[in-house]
N, C-alpha and C. Protein backbone atom coordinates (compact mmCIF):
# COMPACT_ATOMS: atom_id res chain seq x y z
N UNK A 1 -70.05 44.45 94.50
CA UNK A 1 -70.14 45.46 93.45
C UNK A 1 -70.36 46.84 94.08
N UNK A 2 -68.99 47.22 94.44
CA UNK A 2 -69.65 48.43 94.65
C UNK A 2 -68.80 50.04 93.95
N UNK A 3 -69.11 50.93 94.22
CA UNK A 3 -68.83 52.00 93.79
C UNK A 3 -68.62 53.04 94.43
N UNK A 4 -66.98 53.25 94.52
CA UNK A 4 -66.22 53.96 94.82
C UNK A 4 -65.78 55.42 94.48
N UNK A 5 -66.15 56.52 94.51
CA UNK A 5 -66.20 57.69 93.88
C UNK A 5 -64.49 58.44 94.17
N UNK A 6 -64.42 59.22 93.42
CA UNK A 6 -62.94 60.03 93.35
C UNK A 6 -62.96 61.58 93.03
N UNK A 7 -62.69 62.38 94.14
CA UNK A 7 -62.96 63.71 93.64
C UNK A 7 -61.32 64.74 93.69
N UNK A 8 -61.64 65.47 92.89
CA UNK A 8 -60.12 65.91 92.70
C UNK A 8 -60.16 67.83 92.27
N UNK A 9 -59.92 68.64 92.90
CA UNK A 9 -59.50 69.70 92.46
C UNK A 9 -57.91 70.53 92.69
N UNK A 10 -57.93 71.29 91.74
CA UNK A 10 -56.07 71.14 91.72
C UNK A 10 -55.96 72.10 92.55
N UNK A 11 -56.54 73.23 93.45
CA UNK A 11 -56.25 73.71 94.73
C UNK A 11 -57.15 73.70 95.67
N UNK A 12 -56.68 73.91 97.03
CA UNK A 12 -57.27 73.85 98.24
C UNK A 12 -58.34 74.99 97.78
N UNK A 13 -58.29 76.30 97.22
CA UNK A 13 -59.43 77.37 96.89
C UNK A 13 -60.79 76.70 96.36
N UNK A 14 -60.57 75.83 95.63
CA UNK A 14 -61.63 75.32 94.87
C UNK A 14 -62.68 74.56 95.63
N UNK A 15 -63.19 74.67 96.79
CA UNK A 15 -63.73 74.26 97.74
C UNK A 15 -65.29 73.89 96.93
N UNK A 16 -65.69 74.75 96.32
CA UNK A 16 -66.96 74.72 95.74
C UNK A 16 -66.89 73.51 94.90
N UNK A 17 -66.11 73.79 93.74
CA UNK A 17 -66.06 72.60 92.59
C UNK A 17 -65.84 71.14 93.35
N UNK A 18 -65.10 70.61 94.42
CA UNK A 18 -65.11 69.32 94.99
C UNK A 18 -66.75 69.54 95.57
N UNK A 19 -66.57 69.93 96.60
CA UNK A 19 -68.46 69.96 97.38
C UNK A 19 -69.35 69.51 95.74
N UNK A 20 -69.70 69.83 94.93
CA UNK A 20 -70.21 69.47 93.88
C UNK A 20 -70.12 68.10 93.59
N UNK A 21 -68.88 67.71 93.16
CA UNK A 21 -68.30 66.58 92.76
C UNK A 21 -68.98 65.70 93.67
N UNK A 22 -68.51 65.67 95.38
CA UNK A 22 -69.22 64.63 96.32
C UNK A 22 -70.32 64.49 95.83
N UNK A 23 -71.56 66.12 95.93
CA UNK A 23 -72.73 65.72 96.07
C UNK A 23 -73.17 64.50 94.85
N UNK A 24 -72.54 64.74 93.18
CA UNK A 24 -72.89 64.23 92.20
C UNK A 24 -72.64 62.59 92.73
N UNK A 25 -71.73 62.44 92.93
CA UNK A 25 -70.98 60.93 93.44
C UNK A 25 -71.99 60.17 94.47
N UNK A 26 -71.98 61.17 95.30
CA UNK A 26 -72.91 60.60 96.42
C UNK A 26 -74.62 59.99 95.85
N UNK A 27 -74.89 61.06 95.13
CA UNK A 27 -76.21 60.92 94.34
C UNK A 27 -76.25 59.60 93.50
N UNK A 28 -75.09 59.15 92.83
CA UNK A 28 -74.95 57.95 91.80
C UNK A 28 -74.50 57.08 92.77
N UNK A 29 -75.26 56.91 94.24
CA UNK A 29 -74.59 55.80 94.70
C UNK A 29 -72.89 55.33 95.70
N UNK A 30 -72.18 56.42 95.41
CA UNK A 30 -70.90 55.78 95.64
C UNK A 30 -70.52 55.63 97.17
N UNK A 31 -70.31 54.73 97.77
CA UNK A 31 -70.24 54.32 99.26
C UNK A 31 -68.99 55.36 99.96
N UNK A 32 -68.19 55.26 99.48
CA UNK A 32 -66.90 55.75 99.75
C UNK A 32 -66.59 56.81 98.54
N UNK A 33 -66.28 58.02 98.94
CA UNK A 33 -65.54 59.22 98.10
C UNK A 33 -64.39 59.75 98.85
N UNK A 34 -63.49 59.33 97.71
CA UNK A 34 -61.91 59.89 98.22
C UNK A 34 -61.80 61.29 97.36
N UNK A 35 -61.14 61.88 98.29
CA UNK A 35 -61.10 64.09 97.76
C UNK A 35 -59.38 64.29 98.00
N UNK A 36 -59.19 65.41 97.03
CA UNK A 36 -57.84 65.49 96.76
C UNK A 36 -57.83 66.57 96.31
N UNK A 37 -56.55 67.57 96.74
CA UNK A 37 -56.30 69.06 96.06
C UNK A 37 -54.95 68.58 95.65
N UNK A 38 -54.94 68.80 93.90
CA UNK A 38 -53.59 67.78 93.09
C UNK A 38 -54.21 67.87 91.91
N UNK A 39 -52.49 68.67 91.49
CA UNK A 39 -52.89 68.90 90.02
C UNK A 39 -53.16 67.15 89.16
N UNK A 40 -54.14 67.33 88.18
CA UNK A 40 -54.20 66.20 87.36
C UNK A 40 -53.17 66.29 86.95
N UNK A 41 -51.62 66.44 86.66
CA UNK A 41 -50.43 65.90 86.12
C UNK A 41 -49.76 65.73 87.24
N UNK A 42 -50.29 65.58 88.63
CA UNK A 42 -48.79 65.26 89.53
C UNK A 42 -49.37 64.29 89.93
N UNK A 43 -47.54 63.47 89.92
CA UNK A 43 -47.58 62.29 89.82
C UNK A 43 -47.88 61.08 91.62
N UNK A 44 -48.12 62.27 92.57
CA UNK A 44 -48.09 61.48 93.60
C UNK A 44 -49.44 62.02 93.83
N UNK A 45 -50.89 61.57 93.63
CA UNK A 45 -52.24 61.48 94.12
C UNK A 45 -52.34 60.41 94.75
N UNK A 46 -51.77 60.52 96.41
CA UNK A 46 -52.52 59.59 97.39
C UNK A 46 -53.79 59.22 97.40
N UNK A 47 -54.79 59.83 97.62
CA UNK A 47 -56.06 59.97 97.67
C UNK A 47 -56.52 58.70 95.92
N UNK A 48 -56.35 59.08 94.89
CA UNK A 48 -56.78 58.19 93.99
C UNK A 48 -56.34 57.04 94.34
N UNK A 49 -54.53 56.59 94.68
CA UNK A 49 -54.51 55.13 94.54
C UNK A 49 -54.80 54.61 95.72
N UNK A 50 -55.07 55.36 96.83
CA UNK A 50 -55.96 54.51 98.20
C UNK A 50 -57.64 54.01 97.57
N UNK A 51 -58.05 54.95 96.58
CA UNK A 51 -59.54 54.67 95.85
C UNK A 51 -58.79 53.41 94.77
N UNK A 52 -58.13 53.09 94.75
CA UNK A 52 -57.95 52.14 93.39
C UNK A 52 -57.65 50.75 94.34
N UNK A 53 -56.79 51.10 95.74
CA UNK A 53 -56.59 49.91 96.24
C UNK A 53 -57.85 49.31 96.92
N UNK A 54 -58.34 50.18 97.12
CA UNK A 54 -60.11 49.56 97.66
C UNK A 54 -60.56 48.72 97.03
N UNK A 55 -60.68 48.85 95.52
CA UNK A 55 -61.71 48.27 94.76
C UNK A 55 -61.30 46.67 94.37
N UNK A 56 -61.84 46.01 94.29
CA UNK A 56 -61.95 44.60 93.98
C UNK A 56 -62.96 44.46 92.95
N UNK A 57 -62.87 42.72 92.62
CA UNK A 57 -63.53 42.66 91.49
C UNK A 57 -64.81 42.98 91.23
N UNK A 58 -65.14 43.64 89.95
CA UNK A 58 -66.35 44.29 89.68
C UNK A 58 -66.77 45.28 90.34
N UNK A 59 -66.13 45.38 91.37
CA UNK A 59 -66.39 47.06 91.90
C UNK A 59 -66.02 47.79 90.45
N UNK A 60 -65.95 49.30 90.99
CA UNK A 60 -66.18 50.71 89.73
C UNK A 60 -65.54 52.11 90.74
N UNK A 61 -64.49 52.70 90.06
CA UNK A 61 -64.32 53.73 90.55
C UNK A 61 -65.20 54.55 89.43
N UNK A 62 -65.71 55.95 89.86
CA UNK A 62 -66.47 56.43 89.82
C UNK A 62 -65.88 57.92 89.36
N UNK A 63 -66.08 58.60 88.53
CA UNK A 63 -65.47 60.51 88.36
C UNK A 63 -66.66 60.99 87.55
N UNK A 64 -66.66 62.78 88.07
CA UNK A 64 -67.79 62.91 87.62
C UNK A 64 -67.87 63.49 86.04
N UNK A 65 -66.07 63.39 85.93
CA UNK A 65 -65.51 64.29 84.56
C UNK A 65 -64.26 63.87 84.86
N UNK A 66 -64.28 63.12 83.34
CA UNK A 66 -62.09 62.74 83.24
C UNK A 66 -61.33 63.50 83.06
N UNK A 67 -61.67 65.18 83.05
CA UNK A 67 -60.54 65.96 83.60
C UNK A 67 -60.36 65.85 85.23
N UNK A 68 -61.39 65.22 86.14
CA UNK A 68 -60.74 65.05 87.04
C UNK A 68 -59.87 63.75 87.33
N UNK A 69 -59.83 62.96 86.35
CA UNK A 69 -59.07 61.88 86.73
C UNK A 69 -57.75 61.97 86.05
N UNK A 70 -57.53 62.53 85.19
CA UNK A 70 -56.07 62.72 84.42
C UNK A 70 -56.32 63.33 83.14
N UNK A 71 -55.02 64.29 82.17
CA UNK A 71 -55.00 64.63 81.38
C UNK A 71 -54.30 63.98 80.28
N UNK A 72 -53.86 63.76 80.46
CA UNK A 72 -52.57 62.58 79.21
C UNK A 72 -53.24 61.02 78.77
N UNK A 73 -53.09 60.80 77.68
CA UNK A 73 -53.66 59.45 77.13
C UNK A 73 -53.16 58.56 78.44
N UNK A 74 -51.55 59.07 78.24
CA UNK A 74 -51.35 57.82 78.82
C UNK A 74 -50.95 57.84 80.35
N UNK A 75 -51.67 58.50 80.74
CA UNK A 75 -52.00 58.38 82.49
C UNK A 75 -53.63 57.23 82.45
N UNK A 76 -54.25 58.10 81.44
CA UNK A 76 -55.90 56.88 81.86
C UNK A 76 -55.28 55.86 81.49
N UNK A 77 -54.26 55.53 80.83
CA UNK A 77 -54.20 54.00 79.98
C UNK A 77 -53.56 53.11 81.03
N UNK A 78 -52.75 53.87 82.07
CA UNK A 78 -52.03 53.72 83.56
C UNK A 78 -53.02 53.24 84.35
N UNK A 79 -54.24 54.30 84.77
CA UNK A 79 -54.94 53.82 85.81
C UNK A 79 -55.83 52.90 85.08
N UNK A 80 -56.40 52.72 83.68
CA UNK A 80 -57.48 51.90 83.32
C UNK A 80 -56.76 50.30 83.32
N UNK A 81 -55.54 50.23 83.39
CA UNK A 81 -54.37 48.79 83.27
C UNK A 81 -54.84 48.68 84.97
N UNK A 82 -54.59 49.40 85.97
CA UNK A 82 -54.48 49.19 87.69
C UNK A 82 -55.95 48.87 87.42
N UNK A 83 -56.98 49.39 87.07
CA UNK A 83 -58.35 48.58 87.48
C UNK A 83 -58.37 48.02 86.87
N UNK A 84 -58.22 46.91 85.38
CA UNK A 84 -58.50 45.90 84.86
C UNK A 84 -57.47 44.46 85.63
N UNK A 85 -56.72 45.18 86.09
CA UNK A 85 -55.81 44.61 86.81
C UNK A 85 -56.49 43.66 88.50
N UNK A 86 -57.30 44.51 89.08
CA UNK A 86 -58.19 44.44 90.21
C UNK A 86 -59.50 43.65 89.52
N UNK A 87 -59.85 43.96 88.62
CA UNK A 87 -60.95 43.60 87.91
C UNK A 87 -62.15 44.53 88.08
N UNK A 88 -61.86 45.59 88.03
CA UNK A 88 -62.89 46.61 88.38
C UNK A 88 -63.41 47.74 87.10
N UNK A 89 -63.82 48.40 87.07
CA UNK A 89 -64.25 49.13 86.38
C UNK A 89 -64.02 50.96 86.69
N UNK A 90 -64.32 51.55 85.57
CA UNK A 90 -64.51 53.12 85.37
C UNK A 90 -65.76 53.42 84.96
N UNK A 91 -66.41 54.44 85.39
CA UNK A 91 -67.64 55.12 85.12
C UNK A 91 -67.28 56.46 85.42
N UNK A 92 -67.52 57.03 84.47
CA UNK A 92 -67.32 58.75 84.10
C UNK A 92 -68.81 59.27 83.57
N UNK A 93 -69.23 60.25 84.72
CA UNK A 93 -70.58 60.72 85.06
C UNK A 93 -71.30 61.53 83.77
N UNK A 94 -70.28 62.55 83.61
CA UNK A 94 -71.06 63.23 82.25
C UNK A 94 -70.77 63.10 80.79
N UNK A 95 -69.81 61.52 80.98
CA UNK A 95 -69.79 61.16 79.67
C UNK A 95 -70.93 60.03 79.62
N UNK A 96 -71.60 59.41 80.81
CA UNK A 96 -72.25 58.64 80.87
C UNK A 96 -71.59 57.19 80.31
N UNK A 97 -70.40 57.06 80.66
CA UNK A 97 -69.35 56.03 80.05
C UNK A 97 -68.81 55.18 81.01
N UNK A 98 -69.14 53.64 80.84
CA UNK A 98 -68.98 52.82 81.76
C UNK A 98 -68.05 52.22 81.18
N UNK A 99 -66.92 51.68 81.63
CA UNK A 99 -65.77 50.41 80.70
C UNK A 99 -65.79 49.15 81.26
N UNK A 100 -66.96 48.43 82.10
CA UNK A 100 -67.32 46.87 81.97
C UNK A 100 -67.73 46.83 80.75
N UNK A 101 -67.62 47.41 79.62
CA UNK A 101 -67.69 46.52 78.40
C UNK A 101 -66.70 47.23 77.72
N UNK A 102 -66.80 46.33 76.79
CA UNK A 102 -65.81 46.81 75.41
C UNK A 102 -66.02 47.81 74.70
N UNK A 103 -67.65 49.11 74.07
CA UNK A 103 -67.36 49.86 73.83
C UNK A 103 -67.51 50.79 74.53
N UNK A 104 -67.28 50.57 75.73
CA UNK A 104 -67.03 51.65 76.87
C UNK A 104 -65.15 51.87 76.82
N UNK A 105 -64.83 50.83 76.89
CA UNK A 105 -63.35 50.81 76.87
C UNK A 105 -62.67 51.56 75.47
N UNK A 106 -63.34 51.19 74.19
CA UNK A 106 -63.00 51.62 73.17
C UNK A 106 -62.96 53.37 73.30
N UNK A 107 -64.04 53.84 73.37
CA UNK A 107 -64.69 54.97 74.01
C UNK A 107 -64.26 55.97 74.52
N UNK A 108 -64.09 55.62 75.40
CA UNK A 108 -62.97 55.90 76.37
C UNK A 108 -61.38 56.53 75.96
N UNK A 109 -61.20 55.70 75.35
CA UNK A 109 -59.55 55.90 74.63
C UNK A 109 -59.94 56.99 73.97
N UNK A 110 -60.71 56.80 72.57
CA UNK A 110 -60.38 57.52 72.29
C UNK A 110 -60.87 59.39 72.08
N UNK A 111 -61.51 59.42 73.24
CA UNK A 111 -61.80 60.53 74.01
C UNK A 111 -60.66 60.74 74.53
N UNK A 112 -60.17 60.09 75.28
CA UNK A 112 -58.49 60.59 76.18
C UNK A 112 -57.95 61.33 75.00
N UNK A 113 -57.95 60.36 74.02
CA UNK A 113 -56.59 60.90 72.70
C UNK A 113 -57.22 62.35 72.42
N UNK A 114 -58.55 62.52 72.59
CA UNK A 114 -59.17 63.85 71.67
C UNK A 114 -59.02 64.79 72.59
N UNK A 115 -59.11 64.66 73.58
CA UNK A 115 -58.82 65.81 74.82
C UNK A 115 -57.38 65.62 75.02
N UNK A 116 -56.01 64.97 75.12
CA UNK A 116 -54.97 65.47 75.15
C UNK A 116 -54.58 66.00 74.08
N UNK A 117 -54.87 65.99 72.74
CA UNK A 117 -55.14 66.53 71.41
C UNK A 117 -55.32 68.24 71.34
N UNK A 118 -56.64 68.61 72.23
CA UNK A 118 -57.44 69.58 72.54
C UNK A 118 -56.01 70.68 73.33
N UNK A 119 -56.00 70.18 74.22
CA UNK A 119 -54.82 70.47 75.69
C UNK A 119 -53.66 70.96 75.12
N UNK A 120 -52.81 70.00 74.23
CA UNK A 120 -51.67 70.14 73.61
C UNK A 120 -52.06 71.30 72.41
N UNK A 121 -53.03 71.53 71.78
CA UNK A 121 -53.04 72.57 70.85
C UNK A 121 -53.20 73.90 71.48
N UNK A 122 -53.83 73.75 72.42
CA UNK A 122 -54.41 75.00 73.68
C UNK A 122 -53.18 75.55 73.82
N UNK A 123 -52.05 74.62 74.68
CA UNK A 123 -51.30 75.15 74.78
C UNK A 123 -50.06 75.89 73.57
N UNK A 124 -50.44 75.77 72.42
CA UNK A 124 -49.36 75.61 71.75
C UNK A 124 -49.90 76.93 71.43
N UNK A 125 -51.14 77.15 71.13
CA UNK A 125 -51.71 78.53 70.83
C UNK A 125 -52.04 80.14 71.78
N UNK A 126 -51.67 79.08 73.07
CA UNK A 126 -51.22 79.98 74.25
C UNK A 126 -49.62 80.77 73.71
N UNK A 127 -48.71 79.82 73.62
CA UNK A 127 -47.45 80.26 73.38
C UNK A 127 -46.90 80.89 72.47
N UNK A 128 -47.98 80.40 71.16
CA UNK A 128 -47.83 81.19 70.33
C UNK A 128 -48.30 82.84 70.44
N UNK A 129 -49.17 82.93 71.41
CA UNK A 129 -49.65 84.52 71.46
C UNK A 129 -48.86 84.87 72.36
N UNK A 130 -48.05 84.07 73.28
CA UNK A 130 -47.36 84.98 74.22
C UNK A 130 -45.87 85.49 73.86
N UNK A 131 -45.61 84.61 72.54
CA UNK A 131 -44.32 85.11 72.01
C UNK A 131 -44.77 86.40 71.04
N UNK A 132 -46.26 86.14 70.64
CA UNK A 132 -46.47 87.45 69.55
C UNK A 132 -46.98 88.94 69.97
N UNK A 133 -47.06 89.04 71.71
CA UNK A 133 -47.34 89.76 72.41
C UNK A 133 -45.80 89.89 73.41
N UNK A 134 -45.61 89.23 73.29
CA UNK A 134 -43.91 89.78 73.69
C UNK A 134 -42.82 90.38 72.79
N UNK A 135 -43.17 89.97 71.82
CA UNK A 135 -42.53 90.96 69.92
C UNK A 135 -43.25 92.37 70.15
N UNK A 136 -44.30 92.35 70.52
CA UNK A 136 -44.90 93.46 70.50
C UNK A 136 -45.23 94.18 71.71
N UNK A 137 -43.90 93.87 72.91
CA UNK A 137 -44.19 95.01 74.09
C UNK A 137 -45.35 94.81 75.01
N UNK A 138 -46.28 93.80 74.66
CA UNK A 138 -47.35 93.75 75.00
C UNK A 138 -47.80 93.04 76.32
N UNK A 139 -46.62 92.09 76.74
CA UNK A 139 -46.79 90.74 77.63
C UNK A 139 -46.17 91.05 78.46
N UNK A 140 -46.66 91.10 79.81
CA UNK A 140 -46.27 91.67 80.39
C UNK A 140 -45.41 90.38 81.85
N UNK A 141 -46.59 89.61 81.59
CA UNK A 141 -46.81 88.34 82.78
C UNK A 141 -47.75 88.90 84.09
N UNK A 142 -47.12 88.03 85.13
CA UNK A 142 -48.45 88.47 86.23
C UNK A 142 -47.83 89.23 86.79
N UNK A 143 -48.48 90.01 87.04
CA UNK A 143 -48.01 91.18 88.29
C UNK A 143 -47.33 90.13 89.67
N UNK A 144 -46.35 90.88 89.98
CA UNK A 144 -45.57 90.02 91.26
C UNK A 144 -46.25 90.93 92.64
N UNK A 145 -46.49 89.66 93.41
CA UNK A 145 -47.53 89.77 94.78
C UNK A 145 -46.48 89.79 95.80
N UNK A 146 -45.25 89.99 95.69
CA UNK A 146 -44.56 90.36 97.41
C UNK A 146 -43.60 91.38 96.50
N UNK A 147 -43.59 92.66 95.93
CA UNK A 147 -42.94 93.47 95.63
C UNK A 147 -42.83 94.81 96.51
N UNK A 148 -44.18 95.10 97.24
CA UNK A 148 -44.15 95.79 97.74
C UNK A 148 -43.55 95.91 99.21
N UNK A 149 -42.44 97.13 99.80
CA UNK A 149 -42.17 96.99 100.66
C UNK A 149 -42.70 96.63 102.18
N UNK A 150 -44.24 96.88 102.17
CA UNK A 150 -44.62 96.76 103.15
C UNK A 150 -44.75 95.20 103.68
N UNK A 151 -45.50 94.34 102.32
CA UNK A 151 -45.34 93.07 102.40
C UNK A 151 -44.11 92.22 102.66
N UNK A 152 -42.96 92.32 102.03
CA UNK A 152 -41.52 92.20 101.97
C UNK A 152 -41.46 92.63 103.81
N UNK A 153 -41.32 93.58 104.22
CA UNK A 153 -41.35 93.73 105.57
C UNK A 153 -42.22 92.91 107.11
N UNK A 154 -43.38 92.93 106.56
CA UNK A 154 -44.51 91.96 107.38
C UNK A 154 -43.89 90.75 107.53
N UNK A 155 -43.87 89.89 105.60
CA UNK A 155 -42.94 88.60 105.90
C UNK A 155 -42.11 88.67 106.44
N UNK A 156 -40.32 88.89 107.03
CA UNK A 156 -39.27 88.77 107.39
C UNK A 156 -39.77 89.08 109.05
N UNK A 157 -40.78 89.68 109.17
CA UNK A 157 -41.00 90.48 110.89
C UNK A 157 -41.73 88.53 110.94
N UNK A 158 -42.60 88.02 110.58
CA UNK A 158 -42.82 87.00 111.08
C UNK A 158 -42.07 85.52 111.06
N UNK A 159 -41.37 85.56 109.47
CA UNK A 159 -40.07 84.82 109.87
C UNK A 159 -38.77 85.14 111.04
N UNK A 160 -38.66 86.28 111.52
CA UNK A 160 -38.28 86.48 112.41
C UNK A 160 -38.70 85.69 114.03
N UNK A 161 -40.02 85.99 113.95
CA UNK A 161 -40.90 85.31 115.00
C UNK A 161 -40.54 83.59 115.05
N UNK A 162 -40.07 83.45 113.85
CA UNK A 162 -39.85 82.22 114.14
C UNK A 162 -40.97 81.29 113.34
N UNK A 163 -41.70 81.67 112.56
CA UNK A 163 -42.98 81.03 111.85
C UNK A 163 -41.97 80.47 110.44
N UNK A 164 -42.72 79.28 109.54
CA UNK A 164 -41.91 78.86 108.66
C UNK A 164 -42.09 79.63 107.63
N UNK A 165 -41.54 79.60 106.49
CA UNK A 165 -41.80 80.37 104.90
C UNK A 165 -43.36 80.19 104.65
N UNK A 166 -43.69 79.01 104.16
CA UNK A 166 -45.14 78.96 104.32
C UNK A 166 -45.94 79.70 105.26
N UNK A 167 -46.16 79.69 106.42
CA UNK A 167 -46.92 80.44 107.71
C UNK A 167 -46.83 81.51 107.23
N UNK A 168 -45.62 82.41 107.29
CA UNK A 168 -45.56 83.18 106.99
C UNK A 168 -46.27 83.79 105.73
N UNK A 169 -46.00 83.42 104.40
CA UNK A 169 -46.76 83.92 103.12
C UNK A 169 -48.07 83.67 103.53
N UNK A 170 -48.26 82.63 103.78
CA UNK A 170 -49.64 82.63 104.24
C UNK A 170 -50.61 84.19 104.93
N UNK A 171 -50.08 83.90 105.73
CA UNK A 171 -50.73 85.44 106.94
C UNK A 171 -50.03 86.54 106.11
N UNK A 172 -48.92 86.83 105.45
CA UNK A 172 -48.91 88.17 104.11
C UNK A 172 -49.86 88.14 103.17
N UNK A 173 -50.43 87.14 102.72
CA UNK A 173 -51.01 87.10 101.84
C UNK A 173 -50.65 86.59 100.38
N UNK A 174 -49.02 86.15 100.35
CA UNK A 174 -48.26 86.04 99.50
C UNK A 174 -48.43 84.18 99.19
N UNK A 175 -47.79 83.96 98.04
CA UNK A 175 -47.84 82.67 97.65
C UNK A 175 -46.66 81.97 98.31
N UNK A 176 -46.27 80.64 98.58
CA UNK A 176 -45.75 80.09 99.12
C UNK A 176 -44.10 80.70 98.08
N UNK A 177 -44.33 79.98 96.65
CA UNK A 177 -43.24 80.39 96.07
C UNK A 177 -42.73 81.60 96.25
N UNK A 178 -43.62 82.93 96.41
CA UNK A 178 -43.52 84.40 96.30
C UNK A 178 -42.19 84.57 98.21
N UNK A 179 -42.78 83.78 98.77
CA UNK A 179 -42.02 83.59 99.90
C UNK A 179 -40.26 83.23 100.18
N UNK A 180 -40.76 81.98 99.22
CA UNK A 180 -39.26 81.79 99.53
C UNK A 180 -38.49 82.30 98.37
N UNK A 181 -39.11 83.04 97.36
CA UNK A 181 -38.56 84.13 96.84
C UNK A 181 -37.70 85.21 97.90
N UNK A 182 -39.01 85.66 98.36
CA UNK A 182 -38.67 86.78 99.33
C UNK A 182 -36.92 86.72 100.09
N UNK A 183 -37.40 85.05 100.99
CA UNK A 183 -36.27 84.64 101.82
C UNK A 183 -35.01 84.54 100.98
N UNK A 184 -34.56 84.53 99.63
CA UNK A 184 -33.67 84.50 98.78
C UNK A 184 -33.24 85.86 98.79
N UNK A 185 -33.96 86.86 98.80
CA UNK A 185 -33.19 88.06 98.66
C UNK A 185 -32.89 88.92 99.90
């Protein structure tokens, strides 16, 4: 029986919010904590299913918040099938929600349903203001981070050098995409 922890933030920046996560995990016990920079909707998190192939029966993977384990009903309904499957369990820290029983499992669901519920309206009310601020001149989007010539210049002097697109944005300061933007024009 043991307990396996899973920590997840969706970029490498977020250094703080994982360090947290361990310490909480570590504190409740968990022998092993697997860490991951990955958005909760992409679909290849190494790091979780090496934590899922660990576990055996009655073990427990461990999160300290099911936004770090997935956003969509039916991603938990995915991984909660792979551990009932193993015979293992979920425990989610600040819901205080265990699913070795049944109304943990019940529970569970339908929290997923109320937070992809939450998510899907968020966004819908995002879009709706960004079309009603784009009627109105107002929306502008994000300011673009390799526009300026000097940057535009730095990058190409170190792709020159021979460094890759990445390396390069990197040491500009620019985003990876903003890069091979760049290299397009």
């Amino acid at each position: 029986m043991k307990k396996i922890g899973y920590a997840r933030t969706s970029t490498v920046e977020q250094i703080a919010g994982i360090e947290k996560q361990v310490v909480d995990l570590k504190a409740h016990g968990c022998e092993i904590i697997y860490q991951e920079h990955a958005s909760s909707v992409d679909d290849q998190r190494t790091q979780l299913d090496q934590a899922i192939a660990t576990l055996g029966k009655d073990d427990t993977l461990v999160v300290t918040t099911m936004s770090r384990l997935c956003r969509r009903t039916s991603d938990l309904a995915e991984i909660q099938k792979k551990l009932e499957t193993r015979g293992a369990g979920l425990e989610i820290l600040d819901l205080r929600l265990d699913t070795s029983t049944a109304i943990g499992r019940m529970t569970l669901t339908i929290i997923a349903s109320v937070a992809q519920m939450e998510r899907e309206l968020m966004l819908e009310r995002q879009a709706v203001g960004i079309a009603k601020a784009k009627e109105q001149g107002k929306y502008q989007g994000r300011k673009p981070t390799a526009t300026t010539d000097d940057k535009a210049l730095e990058f190409r002097k170190y792709l020159a050098k021979g460094l890759s697109i990445p390396e390069a944005a990197k040491l500009v300061g620019i985003s990876r995409a903003s890069g091979y933007r760049l290299n397009r024009t």
